[in-house]
N, C-alpha and C. Protein backbone atom coordinates (compact mmCIF):
# COMPACT_ATOMS: atom_id res chain seq x y z
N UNK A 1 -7.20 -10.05 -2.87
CA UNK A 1 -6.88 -9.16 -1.77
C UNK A 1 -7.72 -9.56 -0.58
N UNK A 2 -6.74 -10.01 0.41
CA UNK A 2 -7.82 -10.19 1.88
C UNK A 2 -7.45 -8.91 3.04
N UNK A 3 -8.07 -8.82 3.64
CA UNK A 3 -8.09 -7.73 4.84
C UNK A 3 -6.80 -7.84 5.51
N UNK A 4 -6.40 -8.99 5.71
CA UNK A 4 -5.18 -9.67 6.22
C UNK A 4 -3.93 -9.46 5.69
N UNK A 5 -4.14 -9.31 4.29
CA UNK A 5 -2.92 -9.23 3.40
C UNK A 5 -2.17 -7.59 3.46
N UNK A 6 -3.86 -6.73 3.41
CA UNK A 6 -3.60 -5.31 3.78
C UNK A 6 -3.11 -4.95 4.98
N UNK A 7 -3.45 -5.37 5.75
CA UNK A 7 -3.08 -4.95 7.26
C UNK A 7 -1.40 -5.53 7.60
N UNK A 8 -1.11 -6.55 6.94
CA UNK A 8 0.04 -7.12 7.27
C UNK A 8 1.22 -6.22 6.80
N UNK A 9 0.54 -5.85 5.27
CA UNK A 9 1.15 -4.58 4.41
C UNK A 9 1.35 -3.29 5.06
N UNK A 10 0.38 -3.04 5.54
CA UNK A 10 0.32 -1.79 6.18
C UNK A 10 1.08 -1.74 7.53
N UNK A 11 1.48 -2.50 8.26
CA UNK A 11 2.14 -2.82 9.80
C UNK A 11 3.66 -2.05 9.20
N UNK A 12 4.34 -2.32 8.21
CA UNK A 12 5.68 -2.11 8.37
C UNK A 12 5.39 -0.71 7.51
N UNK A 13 6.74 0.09 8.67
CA UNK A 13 6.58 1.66 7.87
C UNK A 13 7.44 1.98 7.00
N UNK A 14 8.12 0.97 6.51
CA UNK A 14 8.88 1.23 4.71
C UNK A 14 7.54 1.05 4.09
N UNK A 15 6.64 0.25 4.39
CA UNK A 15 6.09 -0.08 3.01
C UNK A 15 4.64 1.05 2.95
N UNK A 16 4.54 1.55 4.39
CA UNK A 16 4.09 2.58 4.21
C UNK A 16 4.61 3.88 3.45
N UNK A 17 5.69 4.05 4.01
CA UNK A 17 6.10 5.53 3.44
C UNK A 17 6.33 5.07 1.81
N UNK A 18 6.58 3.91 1.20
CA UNK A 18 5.97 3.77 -0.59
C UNK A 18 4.77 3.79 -0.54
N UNK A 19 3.91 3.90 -0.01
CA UNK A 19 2.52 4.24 0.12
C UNK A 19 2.60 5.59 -0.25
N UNK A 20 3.28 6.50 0.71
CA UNK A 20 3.00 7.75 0.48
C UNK A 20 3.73 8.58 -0.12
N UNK A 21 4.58 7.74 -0.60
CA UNK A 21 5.63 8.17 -2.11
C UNK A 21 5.01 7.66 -3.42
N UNK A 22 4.00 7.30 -3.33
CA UNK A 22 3.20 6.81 -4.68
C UNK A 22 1.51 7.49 -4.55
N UNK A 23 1.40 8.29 -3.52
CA UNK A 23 0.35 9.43 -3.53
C UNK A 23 0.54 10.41 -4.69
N UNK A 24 1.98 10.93 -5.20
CA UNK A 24 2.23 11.77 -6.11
C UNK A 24 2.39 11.22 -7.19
N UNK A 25 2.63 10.06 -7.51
CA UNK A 25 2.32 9.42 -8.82
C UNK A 25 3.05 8.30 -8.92
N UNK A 26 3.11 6.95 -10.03
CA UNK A 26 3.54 6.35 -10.35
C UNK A 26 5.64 6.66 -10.28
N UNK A 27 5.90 5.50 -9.85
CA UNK A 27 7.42 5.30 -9.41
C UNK A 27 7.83 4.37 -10.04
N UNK A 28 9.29 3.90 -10.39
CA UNK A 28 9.82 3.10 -11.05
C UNK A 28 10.41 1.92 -9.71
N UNK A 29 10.93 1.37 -9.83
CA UNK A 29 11.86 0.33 -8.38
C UNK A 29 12.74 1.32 -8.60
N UNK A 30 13.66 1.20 -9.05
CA UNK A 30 14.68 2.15 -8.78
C UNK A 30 14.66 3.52 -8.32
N UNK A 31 13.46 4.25 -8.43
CA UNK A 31 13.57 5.32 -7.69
C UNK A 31 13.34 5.10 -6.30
N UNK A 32 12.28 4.06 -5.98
CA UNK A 32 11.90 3.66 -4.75
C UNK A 32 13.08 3.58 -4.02
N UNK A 33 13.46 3.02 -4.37
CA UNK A 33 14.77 2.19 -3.50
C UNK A 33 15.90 3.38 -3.14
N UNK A 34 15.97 4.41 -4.40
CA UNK A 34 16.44 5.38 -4.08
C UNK A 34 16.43 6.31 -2.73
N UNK A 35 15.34 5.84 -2.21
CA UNK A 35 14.49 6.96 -1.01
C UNK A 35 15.40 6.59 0.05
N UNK A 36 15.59 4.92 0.05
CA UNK A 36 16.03 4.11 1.14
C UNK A 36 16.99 3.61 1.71
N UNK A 37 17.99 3.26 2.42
CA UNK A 37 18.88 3.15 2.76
C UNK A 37 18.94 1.23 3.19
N UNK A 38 18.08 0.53 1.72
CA UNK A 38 18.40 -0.71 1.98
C UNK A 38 18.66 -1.56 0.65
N UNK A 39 18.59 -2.81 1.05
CA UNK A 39 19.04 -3.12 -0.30
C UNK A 39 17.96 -3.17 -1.39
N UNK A 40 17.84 -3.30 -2.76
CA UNK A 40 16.98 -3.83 -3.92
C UNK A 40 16.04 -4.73 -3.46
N UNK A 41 16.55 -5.96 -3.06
CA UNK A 41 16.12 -6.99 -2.78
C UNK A 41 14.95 -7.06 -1.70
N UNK A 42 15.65 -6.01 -1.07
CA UNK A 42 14.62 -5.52 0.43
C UNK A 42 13.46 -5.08 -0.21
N UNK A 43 13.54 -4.00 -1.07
CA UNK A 43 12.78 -2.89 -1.46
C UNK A 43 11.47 -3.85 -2.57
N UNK A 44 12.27 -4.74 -2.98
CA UNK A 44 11.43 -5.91 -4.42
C UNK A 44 10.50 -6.31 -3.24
N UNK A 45 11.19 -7.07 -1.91
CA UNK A 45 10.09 -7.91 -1.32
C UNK A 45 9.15 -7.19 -0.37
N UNK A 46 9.33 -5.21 -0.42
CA UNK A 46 8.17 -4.70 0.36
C UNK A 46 7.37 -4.56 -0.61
N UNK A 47 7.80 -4.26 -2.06
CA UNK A 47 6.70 -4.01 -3.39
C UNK A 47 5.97 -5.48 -3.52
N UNK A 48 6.34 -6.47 -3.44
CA UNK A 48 5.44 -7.60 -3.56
C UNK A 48 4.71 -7.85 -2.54
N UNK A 49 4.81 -7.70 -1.43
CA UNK A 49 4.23 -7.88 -0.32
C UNK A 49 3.11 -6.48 -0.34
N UNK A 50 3.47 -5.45 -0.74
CA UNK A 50 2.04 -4.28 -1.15
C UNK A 50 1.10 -5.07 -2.94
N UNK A 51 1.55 -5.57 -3.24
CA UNK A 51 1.57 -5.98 -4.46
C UNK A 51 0.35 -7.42 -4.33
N UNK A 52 0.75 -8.38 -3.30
CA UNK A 52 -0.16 -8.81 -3.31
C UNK A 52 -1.42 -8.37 -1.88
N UNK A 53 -0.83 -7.66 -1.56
CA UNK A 53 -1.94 -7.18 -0.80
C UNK A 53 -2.98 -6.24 -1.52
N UNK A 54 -2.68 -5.76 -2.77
CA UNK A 54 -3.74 -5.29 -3.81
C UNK A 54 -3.18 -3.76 -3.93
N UNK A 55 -2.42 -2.99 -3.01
CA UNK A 55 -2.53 -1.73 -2.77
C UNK A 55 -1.40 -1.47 -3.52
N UNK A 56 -0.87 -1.91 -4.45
CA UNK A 56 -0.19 -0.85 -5.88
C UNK A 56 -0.14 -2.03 -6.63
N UNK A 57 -0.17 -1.07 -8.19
CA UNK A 57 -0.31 -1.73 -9.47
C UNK A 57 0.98 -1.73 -10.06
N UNK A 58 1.45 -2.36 -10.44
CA UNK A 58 2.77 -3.10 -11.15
C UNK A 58 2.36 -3.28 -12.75
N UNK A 59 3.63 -2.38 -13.14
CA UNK A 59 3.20 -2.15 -14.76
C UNK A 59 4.94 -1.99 -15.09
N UNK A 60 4.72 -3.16 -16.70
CA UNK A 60 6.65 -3.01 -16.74
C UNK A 60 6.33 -2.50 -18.70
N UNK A 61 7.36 -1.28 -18.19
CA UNK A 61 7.42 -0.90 -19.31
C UNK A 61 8.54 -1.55 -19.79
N UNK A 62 9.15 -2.20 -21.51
CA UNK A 62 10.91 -1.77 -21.61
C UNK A 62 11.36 -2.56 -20.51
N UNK A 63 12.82 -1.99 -19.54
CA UNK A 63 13.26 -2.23 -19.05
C UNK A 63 13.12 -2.13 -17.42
N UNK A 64 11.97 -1.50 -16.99
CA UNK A 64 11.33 -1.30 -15.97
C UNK A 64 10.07 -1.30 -15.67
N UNK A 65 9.82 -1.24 -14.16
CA UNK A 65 8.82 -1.90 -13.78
C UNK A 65 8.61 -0.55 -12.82
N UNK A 66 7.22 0.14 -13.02
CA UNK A 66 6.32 1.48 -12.60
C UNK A 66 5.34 0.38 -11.91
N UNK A 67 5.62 1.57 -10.28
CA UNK A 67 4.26 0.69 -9.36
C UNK A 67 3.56 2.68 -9.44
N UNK A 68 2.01 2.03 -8.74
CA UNK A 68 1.18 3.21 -8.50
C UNK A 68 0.06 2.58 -7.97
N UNK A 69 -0.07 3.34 -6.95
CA UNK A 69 -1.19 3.19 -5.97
C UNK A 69 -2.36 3.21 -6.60
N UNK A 70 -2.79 1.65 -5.82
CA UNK A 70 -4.22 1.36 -5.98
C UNK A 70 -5.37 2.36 -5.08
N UNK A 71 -5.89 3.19 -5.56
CA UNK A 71 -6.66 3.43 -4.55
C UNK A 71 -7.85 3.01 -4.31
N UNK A 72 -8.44 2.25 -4.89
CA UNK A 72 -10.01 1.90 -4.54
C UNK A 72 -9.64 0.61 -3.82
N UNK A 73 -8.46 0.12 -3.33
CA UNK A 73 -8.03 -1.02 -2.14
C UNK A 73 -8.26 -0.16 -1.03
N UNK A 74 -7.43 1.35 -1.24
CA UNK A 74 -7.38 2.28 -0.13
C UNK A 74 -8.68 2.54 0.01
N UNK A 75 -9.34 3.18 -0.65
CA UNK A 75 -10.66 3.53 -0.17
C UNK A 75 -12.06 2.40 0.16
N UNK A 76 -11.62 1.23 -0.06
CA UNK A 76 -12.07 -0.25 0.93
C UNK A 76 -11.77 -0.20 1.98
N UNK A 77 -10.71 -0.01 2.16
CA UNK A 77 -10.32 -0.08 3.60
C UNK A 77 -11.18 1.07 4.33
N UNK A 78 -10.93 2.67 3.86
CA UNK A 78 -11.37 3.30 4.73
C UNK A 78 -13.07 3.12 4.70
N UNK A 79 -13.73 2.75 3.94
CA UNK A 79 -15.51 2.52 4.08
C UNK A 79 -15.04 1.20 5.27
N UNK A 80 -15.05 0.52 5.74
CA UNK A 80 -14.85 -0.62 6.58
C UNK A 80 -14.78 0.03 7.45
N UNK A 81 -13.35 0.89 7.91
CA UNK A 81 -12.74 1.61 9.21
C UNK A 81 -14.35 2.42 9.33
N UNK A 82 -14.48 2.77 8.71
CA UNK A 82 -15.61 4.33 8.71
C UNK A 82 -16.88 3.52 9.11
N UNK A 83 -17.54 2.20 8.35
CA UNK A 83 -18.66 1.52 9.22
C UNK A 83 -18.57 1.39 10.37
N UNK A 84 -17.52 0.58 10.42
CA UNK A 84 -16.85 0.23 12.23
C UNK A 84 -17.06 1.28 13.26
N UNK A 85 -16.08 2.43 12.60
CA UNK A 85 -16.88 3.50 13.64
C UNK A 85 -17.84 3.46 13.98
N UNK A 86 -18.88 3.63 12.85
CA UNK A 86 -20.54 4.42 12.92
C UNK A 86 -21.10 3.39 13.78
N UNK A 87 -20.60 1.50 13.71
CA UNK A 87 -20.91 0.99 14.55
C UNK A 87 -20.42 1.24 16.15
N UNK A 88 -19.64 1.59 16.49
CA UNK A 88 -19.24 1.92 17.73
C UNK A 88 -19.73 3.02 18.36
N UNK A 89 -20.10 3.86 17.41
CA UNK A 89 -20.46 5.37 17.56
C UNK A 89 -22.09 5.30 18.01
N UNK A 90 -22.66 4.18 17.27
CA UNK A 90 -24.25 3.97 17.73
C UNK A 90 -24.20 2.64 19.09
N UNK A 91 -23.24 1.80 18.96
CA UNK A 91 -22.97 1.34 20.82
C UNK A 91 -23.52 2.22 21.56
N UNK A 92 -22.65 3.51 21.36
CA UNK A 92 -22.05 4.14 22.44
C UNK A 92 -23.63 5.29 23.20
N UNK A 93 -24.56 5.23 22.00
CA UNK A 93 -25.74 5.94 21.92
C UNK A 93 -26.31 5.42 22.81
N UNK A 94 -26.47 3.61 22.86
CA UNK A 94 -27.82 3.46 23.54
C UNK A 94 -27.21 3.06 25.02
């Protein structure tokens, strides 16, 4: 997982809003895709593209394949955002 991979992930807002359709728990592809008004294929290459950006876990049961949010990618990110601040925030002091 690079910073790069996340952020690239994070830019498009399909692959956000499976972000925040996998806050409530583990999803199958097919439900995902359900949400959306695109194709499978679309929906496979926003899950791989979150997938290798680290921020959901891919688990195939059987005949399907359950993603679920990584969160300790998520909560990397926000300690970073949150230093950054505190650095800007003490700039801004002196």
């Amino acid at each position: 997982m690079s910073f790069a991979d996340t952020f690239k992930a994070l830019s498009n807002p399909v692959r956000r809003e499976i972000l925040q359709m996998l806050k409530k728990g583990r999803m199958s592809a097919g439900e995902i895709a359900s949400h959306f008004d695109i194709t499978s294929a679309t929906i496979s290459n926003h899950l791989n593209v979150l997938k290798k950006a680290g921020l959901v876990w891919e688990e195939k049961e059987k005949n399907f394949i359950y993603y679920d949010l990584n969160t300790s990618v998520v909560e990397e990110i926000m300690a970073w955002l949150a230093q950054l601040r505190k650095e800007d925030e003490n700039d801004e002091e002196k």
